[in-house]
N, C-alpha and C. Protein backbone atom coordinates (compact mmCIF):
# COMPACT_ATOMS: atom_id res chain seq x y z
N UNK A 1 2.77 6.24 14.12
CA UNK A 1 3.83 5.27 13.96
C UNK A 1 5.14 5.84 14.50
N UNK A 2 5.04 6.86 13.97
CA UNK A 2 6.78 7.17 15.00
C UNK A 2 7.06 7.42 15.94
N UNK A 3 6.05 7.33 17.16
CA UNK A 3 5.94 7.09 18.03
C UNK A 3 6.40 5.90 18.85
N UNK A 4 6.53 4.84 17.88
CA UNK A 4 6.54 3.29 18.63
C UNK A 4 7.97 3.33 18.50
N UNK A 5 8.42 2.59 19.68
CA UNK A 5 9.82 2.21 19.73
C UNK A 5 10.87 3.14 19.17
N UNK A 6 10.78 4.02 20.09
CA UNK A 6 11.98 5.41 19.40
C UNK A 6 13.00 4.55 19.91
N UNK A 7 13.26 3.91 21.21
CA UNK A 7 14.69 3.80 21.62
C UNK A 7 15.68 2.76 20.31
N UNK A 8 14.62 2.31 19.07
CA UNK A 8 15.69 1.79 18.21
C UNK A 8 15.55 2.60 17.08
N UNK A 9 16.11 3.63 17.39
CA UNK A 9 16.74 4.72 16.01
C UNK A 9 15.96 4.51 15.01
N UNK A 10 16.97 3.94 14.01
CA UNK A 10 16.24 4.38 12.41
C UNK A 10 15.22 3.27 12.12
N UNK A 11 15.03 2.30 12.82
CA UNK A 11 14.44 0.85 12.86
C UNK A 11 13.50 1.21 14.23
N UNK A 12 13.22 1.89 14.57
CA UNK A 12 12.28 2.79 15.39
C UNK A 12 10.84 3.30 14.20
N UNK A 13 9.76 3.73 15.50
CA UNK A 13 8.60 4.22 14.03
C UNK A 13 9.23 5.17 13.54
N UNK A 14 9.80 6.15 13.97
CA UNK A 14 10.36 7.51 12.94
C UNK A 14 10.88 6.97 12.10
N UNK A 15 11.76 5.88 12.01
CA UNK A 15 12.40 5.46 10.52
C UNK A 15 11.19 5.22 9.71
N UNK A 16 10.28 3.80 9.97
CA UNK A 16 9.33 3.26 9.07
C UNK A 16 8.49 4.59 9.19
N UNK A 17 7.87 5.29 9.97
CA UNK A 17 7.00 6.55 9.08
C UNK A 17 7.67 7.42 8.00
N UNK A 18 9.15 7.66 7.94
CA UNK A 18 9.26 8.22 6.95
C UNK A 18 9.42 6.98 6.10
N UNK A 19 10.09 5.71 5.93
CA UNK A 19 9.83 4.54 4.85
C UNK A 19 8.43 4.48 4.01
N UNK A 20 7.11 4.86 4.73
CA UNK A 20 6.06 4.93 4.48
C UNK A 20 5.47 6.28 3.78
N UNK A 21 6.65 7.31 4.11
CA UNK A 21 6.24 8.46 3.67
C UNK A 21 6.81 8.54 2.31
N UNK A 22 7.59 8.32 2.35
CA UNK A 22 8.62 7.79 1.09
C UNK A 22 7.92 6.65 -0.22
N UNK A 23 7.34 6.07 0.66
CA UNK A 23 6.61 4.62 -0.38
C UNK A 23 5.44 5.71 -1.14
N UNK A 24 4.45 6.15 -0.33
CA UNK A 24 3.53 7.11 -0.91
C UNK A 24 3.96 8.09 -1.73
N UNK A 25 4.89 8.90 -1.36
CA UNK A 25 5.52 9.65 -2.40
C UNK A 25 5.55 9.23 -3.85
N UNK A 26 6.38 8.20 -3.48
CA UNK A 26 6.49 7.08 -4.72
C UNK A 26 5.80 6.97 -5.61
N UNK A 27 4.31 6.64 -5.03
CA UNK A 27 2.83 5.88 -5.43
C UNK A 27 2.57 7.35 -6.36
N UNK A 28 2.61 8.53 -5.65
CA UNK A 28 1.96 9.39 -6.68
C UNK A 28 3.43 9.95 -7.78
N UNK A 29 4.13 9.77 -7.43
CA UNK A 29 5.12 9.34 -9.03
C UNK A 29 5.04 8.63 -9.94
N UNK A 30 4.17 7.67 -9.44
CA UNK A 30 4.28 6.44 -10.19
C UNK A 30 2.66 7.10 -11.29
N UNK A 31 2.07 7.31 -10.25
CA UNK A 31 0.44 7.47 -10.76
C UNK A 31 0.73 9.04 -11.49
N UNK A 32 1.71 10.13 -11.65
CA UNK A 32 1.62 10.86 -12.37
C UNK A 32 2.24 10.36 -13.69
N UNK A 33 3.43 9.69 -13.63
CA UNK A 33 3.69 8.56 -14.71
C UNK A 33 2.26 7.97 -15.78
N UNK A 34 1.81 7.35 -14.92
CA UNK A 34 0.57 6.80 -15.38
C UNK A 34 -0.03 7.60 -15.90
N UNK A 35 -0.63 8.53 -15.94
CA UNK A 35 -1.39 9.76 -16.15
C UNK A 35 -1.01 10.11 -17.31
N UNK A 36 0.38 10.39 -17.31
CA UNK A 36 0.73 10.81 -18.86
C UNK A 36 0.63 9.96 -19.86
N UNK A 37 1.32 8.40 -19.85
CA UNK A 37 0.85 7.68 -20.71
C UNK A 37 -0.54 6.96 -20.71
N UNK A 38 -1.23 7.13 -19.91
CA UNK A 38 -2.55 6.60 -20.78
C UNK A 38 -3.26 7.56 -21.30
N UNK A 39 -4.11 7.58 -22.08
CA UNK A 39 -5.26 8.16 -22.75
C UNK A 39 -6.49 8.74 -22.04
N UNK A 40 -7.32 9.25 -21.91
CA UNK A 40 -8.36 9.50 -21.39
C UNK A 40 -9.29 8.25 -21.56
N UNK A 41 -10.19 7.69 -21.02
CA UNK A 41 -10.92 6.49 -20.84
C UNK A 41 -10.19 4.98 -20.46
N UNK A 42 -8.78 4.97 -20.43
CA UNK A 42 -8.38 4.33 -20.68
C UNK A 42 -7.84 3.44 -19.16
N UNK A 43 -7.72 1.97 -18.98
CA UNK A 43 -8.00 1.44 -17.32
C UNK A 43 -7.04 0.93 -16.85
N UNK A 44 -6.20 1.50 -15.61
CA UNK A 44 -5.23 0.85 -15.05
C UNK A 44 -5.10 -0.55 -13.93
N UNK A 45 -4.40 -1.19 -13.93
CA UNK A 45 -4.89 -1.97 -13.19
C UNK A 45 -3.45 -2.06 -12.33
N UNK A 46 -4.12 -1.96 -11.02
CA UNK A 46 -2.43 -1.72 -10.22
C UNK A 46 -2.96 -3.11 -9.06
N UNK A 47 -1.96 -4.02 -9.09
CA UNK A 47 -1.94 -4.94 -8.05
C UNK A 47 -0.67 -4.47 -7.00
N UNK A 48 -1.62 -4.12 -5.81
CA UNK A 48 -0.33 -3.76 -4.43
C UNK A 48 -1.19 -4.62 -3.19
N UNK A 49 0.17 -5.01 -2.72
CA UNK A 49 -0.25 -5.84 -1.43
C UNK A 49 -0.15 -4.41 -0.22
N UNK A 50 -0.70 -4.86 0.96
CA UNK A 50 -1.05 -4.21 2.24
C UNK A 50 0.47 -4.31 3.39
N UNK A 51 0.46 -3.57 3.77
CA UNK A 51 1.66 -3.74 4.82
C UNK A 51 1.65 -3.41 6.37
N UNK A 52 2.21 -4.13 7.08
CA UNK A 52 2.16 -3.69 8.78
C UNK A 52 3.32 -3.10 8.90
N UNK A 53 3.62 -2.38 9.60
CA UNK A 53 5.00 -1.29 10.19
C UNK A 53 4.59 -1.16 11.59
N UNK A 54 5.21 -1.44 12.18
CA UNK A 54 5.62 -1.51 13.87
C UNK A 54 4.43 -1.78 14.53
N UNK A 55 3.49 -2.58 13.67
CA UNK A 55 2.26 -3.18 13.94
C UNK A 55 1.06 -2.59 13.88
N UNK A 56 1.22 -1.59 12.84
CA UNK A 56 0.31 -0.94 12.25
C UNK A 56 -0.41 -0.92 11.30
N UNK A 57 -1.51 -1.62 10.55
CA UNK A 57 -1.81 -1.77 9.32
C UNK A 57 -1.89 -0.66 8.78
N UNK A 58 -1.07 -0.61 7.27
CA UNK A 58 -0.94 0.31 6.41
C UNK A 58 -2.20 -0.55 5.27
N UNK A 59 -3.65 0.45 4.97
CA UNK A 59 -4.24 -0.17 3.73
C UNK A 59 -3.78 0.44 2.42
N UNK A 60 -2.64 0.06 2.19
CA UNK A 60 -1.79 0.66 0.88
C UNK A 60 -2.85 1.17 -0.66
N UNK A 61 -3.40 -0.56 -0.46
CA UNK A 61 -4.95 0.12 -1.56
C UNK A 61 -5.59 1.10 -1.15
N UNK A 62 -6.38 1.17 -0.21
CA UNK A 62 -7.03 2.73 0.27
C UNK A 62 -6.44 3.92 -0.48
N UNK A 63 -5.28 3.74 0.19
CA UNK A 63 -3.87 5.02 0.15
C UNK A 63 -4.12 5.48 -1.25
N UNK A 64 -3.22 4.29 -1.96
CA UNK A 64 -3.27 4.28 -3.52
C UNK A 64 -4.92 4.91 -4.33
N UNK A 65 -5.52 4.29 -3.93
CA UNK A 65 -6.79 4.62 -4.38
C UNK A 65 -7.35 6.54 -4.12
N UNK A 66 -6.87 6.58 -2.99
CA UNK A 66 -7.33 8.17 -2.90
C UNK A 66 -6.36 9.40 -3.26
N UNK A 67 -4.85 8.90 -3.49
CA UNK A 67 -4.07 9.35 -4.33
C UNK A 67 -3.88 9.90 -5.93
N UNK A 68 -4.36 8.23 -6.84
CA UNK A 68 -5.14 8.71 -7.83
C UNK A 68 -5.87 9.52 -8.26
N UNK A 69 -7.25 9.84 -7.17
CA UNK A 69 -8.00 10.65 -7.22
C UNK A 69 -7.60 11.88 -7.10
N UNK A 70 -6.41 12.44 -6.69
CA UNK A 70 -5.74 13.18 -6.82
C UNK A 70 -4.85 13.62 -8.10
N UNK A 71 -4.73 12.21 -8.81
CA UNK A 71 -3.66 12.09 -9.98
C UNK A 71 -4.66 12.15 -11.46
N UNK A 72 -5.94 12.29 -11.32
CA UNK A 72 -6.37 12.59 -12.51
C UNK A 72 -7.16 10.92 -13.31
N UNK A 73 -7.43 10.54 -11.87
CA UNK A 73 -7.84 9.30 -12.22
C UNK A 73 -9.35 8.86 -11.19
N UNK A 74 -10.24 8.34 -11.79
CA UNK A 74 -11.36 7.81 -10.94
C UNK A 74 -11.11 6.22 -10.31
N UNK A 75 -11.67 5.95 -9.14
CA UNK A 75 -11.23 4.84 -8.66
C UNK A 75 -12.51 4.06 -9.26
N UNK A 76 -12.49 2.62 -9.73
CA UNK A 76 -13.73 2.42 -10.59
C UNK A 76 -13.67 0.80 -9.83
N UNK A 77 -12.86 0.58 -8.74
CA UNK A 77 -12.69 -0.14 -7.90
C UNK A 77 -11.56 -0.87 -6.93
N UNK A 78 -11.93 -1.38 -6.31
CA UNK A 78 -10.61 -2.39 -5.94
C UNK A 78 -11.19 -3.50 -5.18
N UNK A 79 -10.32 -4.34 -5.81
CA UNK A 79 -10.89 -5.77 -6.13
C UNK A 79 -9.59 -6.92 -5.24
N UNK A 80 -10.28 -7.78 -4.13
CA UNK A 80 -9.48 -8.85 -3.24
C UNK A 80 -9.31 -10.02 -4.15
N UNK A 81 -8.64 -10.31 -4.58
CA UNK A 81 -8.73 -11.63 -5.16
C UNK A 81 -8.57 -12.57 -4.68
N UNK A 82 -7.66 -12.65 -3.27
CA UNK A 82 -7.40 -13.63 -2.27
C UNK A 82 -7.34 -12.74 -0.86
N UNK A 83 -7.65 -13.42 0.10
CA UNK A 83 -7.72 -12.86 0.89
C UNK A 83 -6.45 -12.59 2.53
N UNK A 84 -5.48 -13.47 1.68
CA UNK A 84 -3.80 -13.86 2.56
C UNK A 84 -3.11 -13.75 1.92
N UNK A 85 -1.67 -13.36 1.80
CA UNK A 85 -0.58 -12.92 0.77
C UNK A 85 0.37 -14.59 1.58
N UNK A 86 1.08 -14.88 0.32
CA UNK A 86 2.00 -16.05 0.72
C UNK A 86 3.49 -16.18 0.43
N UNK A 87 4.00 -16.27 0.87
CA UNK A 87 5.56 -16.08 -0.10
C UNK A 87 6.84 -16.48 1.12
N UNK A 88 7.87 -16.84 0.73
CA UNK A 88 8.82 -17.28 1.60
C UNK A 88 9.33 -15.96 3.23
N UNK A 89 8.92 -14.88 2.54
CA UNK A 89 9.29 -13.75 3.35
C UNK A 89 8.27 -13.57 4.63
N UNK A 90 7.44 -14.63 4.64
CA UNK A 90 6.77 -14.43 5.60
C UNK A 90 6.15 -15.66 6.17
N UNK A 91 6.49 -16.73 5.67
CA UNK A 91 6.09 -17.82 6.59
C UNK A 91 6.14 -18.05 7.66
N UNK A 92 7.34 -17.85 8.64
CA UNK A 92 7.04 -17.70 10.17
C UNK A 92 7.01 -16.79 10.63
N UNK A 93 6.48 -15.78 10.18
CA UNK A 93 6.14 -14.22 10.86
C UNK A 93 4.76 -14.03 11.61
N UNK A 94 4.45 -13.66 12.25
CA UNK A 94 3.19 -13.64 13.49
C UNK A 94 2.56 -12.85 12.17
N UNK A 95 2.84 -12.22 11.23
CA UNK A 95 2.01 -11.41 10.19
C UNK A 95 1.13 -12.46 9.58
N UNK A 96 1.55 -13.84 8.92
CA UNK A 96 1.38 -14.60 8.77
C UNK A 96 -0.02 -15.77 9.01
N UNK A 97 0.50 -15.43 10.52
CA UNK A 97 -0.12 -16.32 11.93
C UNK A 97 -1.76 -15.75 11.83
N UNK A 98 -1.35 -14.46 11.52
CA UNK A 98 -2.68 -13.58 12.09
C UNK A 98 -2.52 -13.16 13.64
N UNK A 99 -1.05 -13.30 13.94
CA UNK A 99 -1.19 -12.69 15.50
C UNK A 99 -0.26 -11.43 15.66
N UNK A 100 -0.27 -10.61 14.64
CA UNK A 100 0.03 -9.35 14.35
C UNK A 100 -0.70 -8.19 14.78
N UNK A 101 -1.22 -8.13 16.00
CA UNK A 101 -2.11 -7.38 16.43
C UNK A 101 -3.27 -7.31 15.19
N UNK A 102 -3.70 -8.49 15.59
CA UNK A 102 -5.13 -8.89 14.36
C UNK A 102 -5.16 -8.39 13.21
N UNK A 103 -3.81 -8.27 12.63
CA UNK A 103 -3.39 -7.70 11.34
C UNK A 103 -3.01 -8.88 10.32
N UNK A 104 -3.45 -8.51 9.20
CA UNK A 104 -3.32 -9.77 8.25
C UNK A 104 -2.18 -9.05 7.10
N UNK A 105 -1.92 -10.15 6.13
CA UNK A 105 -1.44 -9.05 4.77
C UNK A 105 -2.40 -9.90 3.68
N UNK A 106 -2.79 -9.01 2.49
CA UNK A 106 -3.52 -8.93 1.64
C UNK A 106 -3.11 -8.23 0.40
N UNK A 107 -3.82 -8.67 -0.47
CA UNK A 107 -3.29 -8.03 -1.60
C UNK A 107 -4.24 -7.89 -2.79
N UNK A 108 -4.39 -6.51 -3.37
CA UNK A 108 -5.90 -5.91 -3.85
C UNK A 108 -4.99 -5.72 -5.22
N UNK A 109 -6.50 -5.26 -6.20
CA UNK A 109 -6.18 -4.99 -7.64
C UNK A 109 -6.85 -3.80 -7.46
N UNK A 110 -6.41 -2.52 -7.72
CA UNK A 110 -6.84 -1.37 -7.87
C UNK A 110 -7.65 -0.72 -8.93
N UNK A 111 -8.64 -0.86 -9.46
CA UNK A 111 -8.93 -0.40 -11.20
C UNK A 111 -9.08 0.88 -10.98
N UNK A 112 -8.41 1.33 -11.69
CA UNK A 112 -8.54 3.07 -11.93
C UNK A 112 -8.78 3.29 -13.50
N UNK A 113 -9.46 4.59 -13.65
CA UNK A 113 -9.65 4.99 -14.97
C UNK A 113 -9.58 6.18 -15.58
N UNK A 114 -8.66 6.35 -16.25
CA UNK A 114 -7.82 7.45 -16.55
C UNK A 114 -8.86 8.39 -17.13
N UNK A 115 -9.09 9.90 -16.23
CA UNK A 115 -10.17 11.25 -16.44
C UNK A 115 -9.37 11.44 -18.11
């Protein structure tokens, strides 16, 4: 990704790869959070939608999911419930269209289960 479109600076991929590096960071803050307050056996359920960056699909669930596994948690699934994300922020966006370099957005339920 930071490769694409250097000539626009921070709105260039070097910006969104670190935006992305930054979001993940996040994710395992969030999931060491998690960790502490639940219990052992006990089941998280994380709903995150998918994202494109300079026309790159990011599978945020994937991400999330093998992070956990890192955070002290088993992935015990992840689950599509719909298969198109909808919302005012993206109605006329080629993301939308599906002509996002055959990139869609989506949005998964993560079940994890606290080791």
């Amino acid at each position: 990704m930071r490769v694409r479109n250097p000539d626009m600076g921070i709105y260039g991929g070097n910006g969104w790869a670190n935006y992305a590096a930054r979001y993940f960071n996040d994710c395992a803050r969030f999931l060491d959070g998690a960790a502490w307050c639940l219990q052992p056996g006990a089941t998280a359920l994380v709903v995150i939608g998918n994202s494109i960056l300079q026309g790159v699909p990011i599978p945020t669930d994937r991400f999330l999911a093998a992070i956990a596994e890192t955070r002290g948690f088993a992935v015990a699934g992840i689950h599509v419930p719909r298969e198109t994300r909808v919302g005012s922020s993206i109605v006329e966006s080629s993301v939308r269209a599906g002509t996002a370099n055959g990139g869609t957005l989506y949005e998964s339920v993560v079940e994890l289960r606290r080791l």
